[in-house]
Protein backbone atom coordinates (compact mmCIF):
# COMPACT_ATOMS: atom_id res chain seq x y z
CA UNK A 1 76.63 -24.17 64.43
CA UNK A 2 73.29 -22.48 63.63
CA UNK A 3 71.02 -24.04 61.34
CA UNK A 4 67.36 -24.14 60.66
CA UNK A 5 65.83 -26.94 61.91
CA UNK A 6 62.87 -28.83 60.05
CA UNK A 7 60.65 -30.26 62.91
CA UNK A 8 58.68 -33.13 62.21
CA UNK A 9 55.22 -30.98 61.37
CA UNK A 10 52.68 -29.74 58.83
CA UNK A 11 50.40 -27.54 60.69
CA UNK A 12 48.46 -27.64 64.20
CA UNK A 13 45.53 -30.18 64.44
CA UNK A 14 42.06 -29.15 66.72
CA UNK A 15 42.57 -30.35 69.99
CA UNK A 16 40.91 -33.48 71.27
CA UNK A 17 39.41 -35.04 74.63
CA UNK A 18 41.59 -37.87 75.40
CA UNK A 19 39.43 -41.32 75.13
CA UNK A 20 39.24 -43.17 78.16
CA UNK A 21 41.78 -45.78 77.11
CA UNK A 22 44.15 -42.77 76.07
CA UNK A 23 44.00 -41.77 78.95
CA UNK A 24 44.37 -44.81 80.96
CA UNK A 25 47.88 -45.45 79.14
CA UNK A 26 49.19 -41.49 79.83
CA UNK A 27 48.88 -42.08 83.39
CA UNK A 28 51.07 -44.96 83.22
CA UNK A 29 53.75 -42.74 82.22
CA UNK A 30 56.46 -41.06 85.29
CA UNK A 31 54.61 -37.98 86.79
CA UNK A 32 56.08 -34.51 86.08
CA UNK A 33 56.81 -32.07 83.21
CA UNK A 34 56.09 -33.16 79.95
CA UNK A 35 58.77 -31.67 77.26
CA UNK A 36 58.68 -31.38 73.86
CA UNK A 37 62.43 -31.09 72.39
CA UNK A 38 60.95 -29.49 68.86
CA UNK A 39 57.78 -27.48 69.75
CA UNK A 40 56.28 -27.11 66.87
CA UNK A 41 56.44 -30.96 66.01
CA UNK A 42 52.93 -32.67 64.81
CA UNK A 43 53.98 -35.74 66.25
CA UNK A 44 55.50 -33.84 69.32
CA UNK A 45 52.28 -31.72 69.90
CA UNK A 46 50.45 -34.77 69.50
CA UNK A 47 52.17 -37.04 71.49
CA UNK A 48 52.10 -33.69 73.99
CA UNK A 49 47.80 -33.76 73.92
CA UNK A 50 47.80 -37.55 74.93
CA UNK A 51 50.01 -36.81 77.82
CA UNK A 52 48.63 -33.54 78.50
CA UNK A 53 45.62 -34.00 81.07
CA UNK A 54 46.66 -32.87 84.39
CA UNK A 55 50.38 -32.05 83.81
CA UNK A 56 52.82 -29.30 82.88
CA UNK A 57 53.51 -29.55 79.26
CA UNK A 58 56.81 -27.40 78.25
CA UNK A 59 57.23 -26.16 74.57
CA UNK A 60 61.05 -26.01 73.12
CA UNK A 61 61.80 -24.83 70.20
CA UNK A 62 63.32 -21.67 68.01
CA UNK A 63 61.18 -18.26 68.09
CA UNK A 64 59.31 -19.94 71.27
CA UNK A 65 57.70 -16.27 71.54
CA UNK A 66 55.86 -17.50 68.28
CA UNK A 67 53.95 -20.64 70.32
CA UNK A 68 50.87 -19.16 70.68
CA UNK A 69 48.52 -21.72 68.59
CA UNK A 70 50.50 -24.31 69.61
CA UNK A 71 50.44 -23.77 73.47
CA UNK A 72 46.49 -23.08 72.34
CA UNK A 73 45.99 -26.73 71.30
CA UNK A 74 48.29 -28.51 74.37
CA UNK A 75 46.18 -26.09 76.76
CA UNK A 76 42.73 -27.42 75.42
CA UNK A 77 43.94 -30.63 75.64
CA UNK A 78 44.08 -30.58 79.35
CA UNK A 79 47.39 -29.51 80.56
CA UNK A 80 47.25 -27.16 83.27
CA UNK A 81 49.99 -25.51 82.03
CA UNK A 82 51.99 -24.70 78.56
CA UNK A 83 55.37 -23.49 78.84
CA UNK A 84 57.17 -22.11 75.75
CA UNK A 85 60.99 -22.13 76.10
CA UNK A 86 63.29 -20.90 74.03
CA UNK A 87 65.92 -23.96 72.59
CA UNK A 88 68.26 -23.94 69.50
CA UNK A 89 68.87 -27.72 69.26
CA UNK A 90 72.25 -27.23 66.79
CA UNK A 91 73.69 -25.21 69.44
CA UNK A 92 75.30 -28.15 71.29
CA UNK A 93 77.28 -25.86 73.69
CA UNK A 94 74.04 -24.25 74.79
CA UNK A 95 72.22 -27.63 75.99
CA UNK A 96 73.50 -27.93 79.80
CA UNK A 97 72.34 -24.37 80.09
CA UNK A 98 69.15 -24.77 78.70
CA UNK A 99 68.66 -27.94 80.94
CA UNK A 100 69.24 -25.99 83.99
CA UNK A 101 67.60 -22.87 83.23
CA UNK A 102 64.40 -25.78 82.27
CA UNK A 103 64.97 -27.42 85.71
CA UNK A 104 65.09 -24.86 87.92
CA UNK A 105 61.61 -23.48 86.08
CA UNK A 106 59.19 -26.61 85.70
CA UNK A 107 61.59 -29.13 87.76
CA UNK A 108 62.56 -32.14 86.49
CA UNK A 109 60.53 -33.84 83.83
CA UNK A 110 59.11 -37.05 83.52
CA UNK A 111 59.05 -36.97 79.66
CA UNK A 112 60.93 -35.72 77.47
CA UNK A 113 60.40 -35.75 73.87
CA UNK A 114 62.81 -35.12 71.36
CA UNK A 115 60.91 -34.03 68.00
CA UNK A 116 63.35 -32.01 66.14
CA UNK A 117 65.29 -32.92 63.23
CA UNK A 118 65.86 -32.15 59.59
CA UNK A 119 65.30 -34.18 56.13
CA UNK A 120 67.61 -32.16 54.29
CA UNK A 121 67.92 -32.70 50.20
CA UNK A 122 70.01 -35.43 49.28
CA UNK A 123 71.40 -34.64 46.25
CA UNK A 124 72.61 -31.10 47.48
CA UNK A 125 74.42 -33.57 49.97
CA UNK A 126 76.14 -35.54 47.70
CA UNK A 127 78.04 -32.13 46.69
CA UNK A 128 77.73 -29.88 49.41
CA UNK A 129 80.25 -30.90 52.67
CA UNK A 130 78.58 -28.49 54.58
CA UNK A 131 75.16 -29.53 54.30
CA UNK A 132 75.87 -32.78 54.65
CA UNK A 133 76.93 -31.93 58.11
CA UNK A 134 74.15 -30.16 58.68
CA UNK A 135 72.11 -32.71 58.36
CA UNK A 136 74.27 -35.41 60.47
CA UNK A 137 74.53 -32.57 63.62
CA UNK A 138 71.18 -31.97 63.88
CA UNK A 139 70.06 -35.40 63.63
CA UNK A 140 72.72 -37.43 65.56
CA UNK A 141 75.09 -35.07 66.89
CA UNK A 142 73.09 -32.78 68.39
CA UNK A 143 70.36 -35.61 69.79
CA UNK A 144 73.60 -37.28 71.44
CA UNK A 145 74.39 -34.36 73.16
CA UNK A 146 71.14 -33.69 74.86
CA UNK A 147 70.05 -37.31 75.46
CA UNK A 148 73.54 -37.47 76.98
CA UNK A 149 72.64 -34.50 79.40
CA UNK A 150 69.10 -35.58 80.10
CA UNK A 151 70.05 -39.69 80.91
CA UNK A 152 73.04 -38.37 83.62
CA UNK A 153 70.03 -36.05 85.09
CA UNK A 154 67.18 -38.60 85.33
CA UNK A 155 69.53 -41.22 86.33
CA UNK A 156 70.56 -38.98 89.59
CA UNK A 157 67.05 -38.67 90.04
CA UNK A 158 66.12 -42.99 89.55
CA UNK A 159 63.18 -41.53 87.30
CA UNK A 160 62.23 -40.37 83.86
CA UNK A 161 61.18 -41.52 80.30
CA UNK A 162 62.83 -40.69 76.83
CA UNK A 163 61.89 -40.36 73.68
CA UNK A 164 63.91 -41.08 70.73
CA UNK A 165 62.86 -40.99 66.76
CA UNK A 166 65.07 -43.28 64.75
CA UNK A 167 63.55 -44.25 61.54
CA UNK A 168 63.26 -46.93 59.03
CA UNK A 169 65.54 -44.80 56.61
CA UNK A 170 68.43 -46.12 59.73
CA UNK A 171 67.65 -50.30 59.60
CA UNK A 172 69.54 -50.33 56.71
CA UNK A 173 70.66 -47.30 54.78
CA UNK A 174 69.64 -46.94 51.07
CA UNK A 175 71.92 -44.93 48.77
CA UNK A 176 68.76 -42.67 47.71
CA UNK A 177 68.73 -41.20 50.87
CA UNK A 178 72.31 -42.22 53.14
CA UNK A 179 73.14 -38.99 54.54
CA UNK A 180 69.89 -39.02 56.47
CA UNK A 181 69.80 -42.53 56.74
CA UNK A 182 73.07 -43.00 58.29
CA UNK A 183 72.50 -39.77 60.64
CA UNK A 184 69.11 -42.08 62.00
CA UNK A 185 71.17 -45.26 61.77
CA UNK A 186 74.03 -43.69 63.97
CA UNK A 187 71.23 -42.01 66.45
CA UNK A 188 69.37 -45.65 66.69
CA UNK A 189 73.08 -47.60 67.42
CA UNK A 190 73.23 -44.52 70.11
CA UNK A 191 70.18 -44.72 72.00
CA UNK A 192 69.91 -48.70 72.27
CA UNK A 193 73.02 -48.44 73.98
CA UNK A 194 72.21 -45.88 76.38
CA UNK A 195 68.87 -47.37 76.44
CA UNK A 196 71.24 -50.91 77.82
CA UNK A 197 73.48 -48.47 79.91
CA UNK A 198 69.47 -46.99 81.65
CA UNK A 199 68.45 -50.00 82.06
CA UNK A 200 67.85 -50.87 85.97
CA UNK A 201 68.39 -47.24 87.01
CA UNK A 202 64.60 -46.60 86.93
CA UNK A 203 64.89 -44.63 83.57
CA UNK A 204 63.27 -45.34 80.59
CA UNK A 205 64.11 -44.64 76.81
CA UNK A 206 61.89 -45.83 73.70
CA UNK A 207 63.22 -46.05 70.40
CA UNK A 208 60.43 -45.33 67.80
CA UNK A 209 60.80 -46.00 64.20
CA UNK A 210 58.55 -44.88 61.94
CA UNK A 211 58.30 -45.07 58.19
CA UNK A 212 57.04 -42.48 55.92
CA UNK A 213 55.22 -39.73 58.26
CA UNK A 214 52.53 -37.86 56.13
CA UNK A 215 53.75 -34.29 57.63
CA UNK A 216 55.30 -30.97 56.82
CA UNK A 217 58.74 -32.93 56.64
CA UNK A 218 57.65 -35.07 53.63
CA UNK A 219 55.18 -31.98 52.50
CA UNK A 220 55.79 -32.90 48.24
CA UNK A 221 56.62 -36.34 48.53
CA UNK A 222 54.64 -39.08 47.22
CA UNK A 223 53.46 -41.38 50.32
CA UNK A 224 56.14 -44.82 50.54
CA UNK A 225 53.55 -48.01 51.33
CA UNK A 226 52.98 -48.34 54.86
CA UNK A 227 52.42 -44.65 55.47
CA UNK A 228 51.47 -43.03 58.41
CA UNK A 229 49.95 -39.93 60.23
CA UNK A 230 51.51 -38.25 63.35
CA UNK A 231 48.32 -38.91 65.41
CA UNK A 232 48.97 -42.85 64.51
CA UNK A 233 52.68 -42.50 65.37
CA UNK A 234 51.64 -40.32 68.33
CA UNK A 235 49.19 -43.17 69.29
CA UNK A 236 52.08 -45.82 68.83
CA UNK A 237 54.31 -43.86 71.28
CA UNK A 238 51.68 -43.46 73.87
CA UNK A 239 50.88 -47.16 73.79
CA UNK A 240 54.61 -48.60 73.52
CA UNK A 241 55.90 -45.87 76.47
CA UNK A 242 52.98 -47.22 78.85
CA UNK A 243 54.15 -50.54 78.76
CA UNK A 244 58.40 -49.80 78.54
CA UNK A 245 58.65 -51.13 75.49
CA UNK A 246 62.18 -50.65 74.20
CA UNK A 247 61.13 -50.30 70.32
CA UNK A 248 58.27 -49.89 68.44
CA UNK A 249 58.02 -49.86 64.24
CA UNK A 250 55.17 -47.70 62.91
CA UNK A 251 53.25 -49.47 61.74
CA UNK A 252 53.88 -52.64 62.97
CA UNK A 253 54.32 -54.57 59.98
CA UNK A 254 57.36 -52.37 58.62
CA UNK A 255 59.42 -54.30 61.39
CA UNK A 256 58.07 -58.07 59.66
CA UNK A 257 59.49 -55.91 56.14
CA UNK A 258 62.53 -55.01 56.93
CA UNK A 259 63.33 -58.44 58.17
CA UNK A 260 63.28 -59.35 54.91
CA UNK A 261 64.46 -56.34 53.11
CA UNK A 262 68.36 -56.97 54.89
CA UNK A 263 68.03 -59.88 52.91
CA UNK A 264 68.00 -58.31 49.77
CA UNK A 265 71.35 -58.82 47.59
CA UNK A 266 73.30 -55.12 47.73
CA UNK A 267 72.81 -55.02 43.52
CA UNK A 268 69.20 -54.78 44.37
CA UNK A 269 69.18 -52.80 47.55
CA UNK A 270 71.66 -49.74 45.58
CA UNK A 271 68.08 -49.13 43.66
CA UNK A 272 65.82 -49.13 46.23
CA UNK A 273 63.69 -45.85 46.18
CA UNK A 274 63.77 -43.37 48.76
């Protein structure tokens, strides 16, 4: 299947110096390749300019000839190379390919991101079959797939960290948005168990949740409470994959929240806003 995938970005921010304590947690990462599943991401290309100082930092995404600003930014950011690559995330068949062609280019990373995914309109879901699919494959479906492809590589190799974006839309779906909620639900019940079945084998995977992301992907939208900006969820992932934490909540106190929002009687929760 071929469809256009939303990445989580508005536009491309000026490149900045790492601070010393930035920097001090990106080393702490595994060496090798950085990758960025979703190239034109803003959390991806900032989570990429943390990481970026004194690595190869590899650029996936649709129309990768099109990278330019974006390889720009990662470049000034310290990475001593930016490698766009050409990946179509929805095209599941394609993934084992794409891994070896990436492989046998950069070798084998030590990060990989994955960045892409789609909103998709709700109420055009509630109708539409098809793009209610749409939505599921490109943000379960076709995540399973490659995480599935990347674990059995790193695991070979007793190295490697992952990436995953849940969201809080997944801890417990609300009818205003359950096509996309259950897509992130089904993707977070995916990657905690391969995150138990890594666990040991010297790879890492870190489930991040964030809430409402002030981006291209909510471009419209009137912020939820506890907003946040992709350089704040890009500094939560930095932070959290330093130390191997398993999940982190951005921010924090949407985890204490949602404690107390599965609480809530279903009569209630049915009208909870998006």
């Amino acid at each position: 299947m071929a469809f256009t995938v939303v990445e989580h970005t508005r536009g491309v921010s000026d490149a900045k110096v790492p601070s010393p304590s930035r920097a001090s947690l990106a080393d702490r990462f595994d060496p090798g390749p950085v990758v960025i599943l979703g190239g034109r991401s803003e959390i991806g290309l900032e989570v990429a300019q943390r990481l970026a100082p004194g690595r190869v930092v590899v650029l996936a995404a649709r129309r990768s000839e099109d990278l330019a600003s974006e390889q720009q930014v990662v470049r000034n950011a310290g990475a001593t190379d930016v490698v766009p690559v050409e990946f179509d995330a929805d095209d599941t068949a394609s993934h084992e390919s794409f891994l070896d062609d990436l492989e046998a280019r950069v070798g084998l990373p030590g990060v990989v991101v994955l960045c892409f995914g789609i909103l998709g309109d709700q109420q055009r879901a509630e109708d539409d079959a098809a793009h209610a699919v749409q939505i599921i494959h490109t943000d379960y479906v076709a995540q399973a797939s490659v995480l599935t492809s990347l674990a059995r590589r790193m695991r070979q190799q007793g190295r490697g960290q992952l990436v995953v974006f849940s969201s809080v839309a997944g801890a417990r779906v609300r009818r205003a948005n359950y096509v996309y909620g259950s897509a992130k639900a089904g993707l977070d019940g995916f990657a905690s168990g391969l995150a138990d079945a890594l666990h040991g084998t010297g790879v890492h995977l870190l489930i991040v949740r964030p809430g409402f992301v002030i981006g291209r992907m909510t471009e419209g939208m009137d912020p939820a409470p506890f907003s946040s900006t992709p350089g704040q969820v890009a500094d939560a992932v930095v932070a959290a994959g330093a130390r191997r934490r398993r999940v982190v909540w951005v921010p924090l106190q949407l985890k204490l929240l949602f404690m107390a929002l599965r609480l809530l009687p279903q009569w209630v929760w049915r009208r909870m806003p998006r």
